[in-house]
Protein backbone atom coordinates (compact mmCIF):
# COMPACT_ATOMS: atom_id res chain seq x y z
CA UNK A 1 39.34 -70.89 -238.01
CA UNK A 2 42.14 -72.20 -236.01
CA UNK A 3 44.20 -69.98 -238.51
CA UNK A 4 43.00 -67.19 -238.06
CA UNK A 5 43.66 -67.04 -234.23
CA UNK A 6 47.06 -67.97 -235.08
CA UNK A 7 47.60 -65.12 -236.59
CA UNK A 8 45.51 -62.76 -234.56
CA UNK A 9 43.19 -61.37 -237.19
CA UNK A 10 40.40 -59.02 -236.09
CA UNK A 11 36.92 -60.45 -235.80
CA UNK A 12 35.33 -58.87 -239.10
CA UNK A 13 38.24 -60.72 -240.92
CA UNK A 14 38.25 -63.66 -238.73
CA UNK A 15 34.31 -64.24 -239.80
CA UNK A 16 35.62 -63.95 -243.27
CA UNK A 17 38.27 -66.24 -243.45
CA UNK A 18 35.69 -69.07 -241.58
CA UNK A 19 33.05 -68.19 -244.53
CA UNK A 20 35.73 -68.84 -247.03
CA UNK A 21 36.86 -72.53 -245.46
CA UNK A 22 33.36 -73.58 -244.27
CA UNK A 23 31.39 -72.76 -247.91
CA UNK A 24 28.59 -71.40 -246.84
CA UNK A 25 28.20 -67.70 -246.90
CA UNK A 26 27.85 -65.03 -244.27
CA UNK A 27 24.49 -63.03 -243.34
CA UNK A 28 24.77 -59.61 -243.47
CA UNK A 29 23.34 -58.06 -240.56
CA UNK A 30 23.05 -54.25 -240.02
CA UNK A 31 23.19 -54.42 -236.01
CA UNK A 32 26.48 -56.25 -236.38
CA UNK A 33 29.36 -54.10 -234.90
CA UNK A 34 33.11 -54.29 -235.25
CA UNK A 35 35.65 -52.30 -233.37
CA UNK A 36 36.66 -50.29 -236.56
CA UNK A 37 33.60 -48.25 -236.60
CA UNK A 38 32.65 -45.23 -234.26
CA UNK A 39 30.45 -47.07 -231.84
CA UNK A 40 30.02 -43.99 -230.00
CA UNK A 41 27.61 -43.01 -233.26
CA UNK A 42 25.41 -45.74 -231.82
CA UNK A 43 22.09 -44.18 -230.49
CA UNK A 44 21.35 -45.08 -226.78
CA UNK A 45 17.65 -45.83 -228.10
CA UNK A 46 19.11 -48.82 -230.48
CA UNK A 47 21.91 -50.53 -227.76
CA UNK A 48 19.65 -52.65 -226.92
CA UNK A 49 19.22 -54.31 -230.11
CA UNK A 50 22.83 -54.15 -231.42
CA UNK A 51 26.14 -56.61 -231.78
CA UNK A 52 29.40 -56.81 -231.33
CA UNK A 53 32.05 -59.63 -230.38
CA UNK A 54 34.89 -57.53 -229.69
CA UNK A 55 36.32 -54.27 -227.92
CA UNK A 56 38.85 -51.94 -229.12
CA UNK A 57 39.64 -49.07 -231.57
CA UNK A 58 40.16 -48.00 -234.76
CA UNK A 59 42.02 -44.95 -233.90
CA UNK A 60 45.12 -44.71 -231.01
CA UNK A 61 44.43 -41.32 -230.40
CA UNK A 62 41.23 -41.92 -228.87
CA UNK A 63 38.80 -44.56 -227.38
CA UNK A 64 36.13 -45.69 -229.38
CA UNK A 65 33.62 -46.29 -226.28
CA UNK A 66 29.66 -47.19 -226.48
CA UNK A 67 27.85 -43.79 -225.74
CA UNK A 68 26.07 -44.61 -222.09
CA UNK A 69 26.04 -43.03 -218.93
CA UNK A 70 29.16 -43.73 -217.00
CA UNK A 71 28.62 -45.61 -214.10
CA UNK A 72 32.46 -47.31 -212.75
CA UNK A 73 34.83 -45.05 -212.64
CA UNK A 74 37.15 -45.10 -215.89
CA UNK A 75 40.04 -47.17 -213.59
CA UNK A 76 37.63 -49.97 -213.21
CA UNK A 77 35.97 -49.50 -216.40
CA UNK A 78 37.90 -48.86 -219.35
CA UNK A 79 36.25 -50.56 -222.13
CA UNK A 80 32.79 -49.20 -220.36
CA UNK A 81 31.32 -53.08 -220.26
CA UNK A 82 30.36 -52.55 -216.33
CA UNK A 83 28.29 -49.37 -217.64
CA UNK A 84 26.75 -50.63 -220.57
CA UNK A 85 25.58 -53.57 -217.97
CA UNK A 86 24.20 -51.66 -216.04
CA UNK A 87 22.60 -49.14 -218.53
CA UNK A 88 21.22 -52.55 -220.44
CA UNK A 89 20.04 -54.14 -216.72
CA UNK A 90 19.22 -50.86 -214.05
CA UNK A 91 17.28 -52.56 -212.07
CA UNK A 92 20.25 -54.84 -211.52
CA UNK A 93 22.40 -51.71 -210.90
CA UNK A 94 20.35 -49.99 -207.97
CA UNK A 95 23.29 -47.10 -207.75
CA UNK A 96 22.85 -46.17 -211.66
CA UNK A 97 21.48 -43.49 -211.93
């Protein structure tokens, strides 16, 4: 594992490379997300329920952001994290709306 931070490898492969020195083989799990898909294809009805370890995008051209409400403006919340809090948790957000 330590190698594969070493070399900065993205999660999916990262998971991959740990399955291949520990032995013991990887679950496939359909709510598992990584950064190369569209998460934006993502339902809000199934957020709840889904995974991912890591931000980013597959594209430069354009974000690849969760589809929620946007509560922060984009300056204070580029990756959308605050939002999806707050979508996740509104009663801990009393100004979402």
């Amino acid at each position: 594992m330590s190698h594969a931070f070493s070399v900065v490898l993205s999660d999916p492969l990262a998971l991959s490379v740990s399955d291949h020195q520990l032995g013991v083989p990887l679950t496939s799990v359909d709510r598992f997300h990584s950064h190369f898909e569209d998460i934006a294809l993502i339902g809000q009805h199934e957020i709840h329920s889904q995974v991912s370890l890591s931000a980013g995008s597959y594209d430069a051209r354009r974000p690849n952001l969760v589809n929620v409400p946007i509560a922060f403006p984009t300056g204070k919340d580029k990756q959308r994290f605050r939002s999806l809090h707050c979508f996740l948790f509104s009663k801990r957000c009393p100004d979402f709306r």
